[in-house]
Protein backbone atom coordinates (compact mmCIF):
# COMPACT_ATOMS: atom_id res chain seq x y z
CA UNK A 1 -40.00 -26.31 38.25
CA UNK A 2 -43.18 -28.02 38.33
CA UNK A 3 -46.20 -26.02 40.58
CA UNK A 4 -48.22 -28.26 42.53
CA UNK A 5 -51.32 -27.20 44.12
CA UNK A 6 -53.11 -29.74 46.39
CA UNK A 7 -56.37 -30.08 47.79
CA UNK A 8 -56.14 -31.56 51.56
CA UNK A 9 -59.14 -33.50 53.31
CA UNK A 10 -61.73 -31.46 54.52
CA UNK A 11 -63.81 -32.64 57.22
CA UNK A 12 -67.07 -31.16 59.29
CA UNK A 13 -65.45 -32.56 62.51
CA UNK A 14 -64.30 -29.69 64.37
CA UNK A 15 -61.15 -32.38 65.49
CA UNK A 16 -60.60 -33.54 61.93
CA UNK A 17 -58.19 -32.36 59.54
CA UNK A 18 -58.64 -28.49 57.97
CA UNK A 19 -57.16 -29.08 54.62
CA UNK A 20 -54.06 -27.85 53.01
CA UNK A 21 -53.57 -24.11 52.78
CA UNK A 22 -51.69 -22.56 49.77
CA UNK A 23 -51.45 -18.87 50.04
CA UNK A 24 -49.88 -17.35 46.23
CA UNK A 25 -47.91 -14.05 46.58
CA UNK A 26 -46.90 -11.90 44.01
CA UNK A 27 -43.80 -10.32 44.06
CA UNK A 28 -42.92 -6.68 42.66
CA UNK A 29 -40.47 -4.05 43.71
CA UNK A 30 -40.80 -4.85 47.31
CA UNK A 31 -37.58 -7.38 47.85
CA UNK A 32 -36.91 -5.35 51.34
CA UNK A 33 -40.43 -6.85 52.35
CA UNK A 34 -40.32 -9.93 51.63
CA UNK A 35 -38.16 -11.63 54.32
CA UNK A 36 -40.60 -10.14 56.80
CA UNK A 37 -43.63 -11.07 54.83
CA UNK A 38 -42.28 -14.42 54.13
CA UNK A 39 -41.48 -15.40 58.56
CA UNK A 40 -45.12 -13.90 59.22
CA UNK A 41 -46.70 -15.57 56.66
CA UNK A 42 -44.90 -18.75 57.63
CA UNK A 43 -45.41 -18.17 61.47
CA UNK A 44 -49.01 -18.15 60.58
CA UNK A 45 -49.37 -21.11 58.34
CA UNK A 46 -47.47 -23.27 60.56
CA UNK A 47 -50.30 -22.70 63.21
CA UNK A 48 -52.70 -24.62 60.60
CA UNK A 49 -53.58 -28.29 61.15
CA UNK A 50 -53.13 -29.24 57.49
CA UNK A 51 -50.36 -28.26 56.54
CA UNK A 52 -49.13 -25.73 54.28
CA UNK A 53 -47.24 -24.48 50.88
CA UNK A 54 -46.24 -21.55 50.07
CA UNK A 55 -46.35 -20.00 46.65
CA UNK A 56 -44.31 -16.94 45.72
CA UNK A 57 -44.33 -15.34 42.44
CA UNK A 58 -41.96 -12.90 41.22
CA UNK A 59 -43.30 -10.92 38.45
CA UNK A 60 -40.39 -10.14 36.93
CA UNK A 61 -39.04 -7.72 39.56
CA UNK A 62 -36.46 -4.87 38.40
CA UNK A 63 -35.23 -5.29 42.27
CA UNK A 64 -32.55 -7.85 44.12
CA UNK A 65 -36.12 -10.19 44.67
CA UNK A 66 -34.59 -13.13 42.61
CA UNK A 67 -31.78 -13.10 44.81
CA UNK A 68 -34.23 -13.28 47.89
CA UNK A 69 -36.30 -15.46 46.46
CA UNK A 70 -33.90 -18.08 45.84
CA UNK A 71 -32.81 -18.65 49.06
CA UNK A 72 -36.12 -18.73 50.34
CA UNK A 73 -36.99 -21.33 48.27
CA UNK A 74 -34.95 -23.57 49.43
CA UNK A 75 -37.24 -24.04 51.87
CA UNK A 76 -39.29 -27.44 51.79
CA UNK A 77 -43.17 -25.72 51.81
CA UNK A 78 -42.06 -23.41 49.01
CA UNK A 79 -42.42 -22.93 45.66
CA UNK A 80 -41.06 -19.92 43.77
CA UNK A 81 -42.07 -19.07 40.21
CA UNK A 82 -40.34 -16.46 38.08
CA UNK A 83 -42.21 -14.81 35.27
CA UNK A 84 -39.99 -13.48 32.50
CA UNK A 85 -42.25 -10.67 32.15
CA UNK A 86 -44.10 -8.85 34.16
CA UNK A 87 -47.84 -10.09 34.22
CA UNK A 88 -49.22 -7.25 36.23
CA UNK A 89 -51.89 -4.72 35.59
């Protein structure tokens, strides 16, 4: 999977573009949350100008999170990264 971040055009017009957002979430023992998480954050970010992409992280989750994960990645602004460990504090 290859993780691409992207700057977008920024612009002092207040009618130009805003830029490309990328918000990064981690993900840890809270698979019930993140459908809802995932349509809020997504309800939100569609509201921006830019554009948007979506970064979700799964920190290698002892919960059903992959299994979440995977079918929300099939979603065009999302990217989902799984770390075979956990990277946490």
């Amino acid at each position: 999977m290859v993780l691409r971040i992207s700057r977008g055009c920024l612009s002092r017009s207040r009618n130009g573009p805003l830029g490309k957002i990328t918000p990064v979430i981690a993900c840890y023992r809270d698979a019930q949350a993140i459908p809802f998480m995932y349509k809020r954050l997504k309800a939100v970010c569609a509201r921006i100008r830019g554009g948007y992409e979506i970064i979700l992280v799964n920190d290698c989750s002892p919960d059903n999170a992959d299994e979440i994960l995977a079918e929300i990645a099939e979603s065009p602004q999302c990217v989902v990264i799984r770390h075979s460990r956990n990277c946490g504090s």
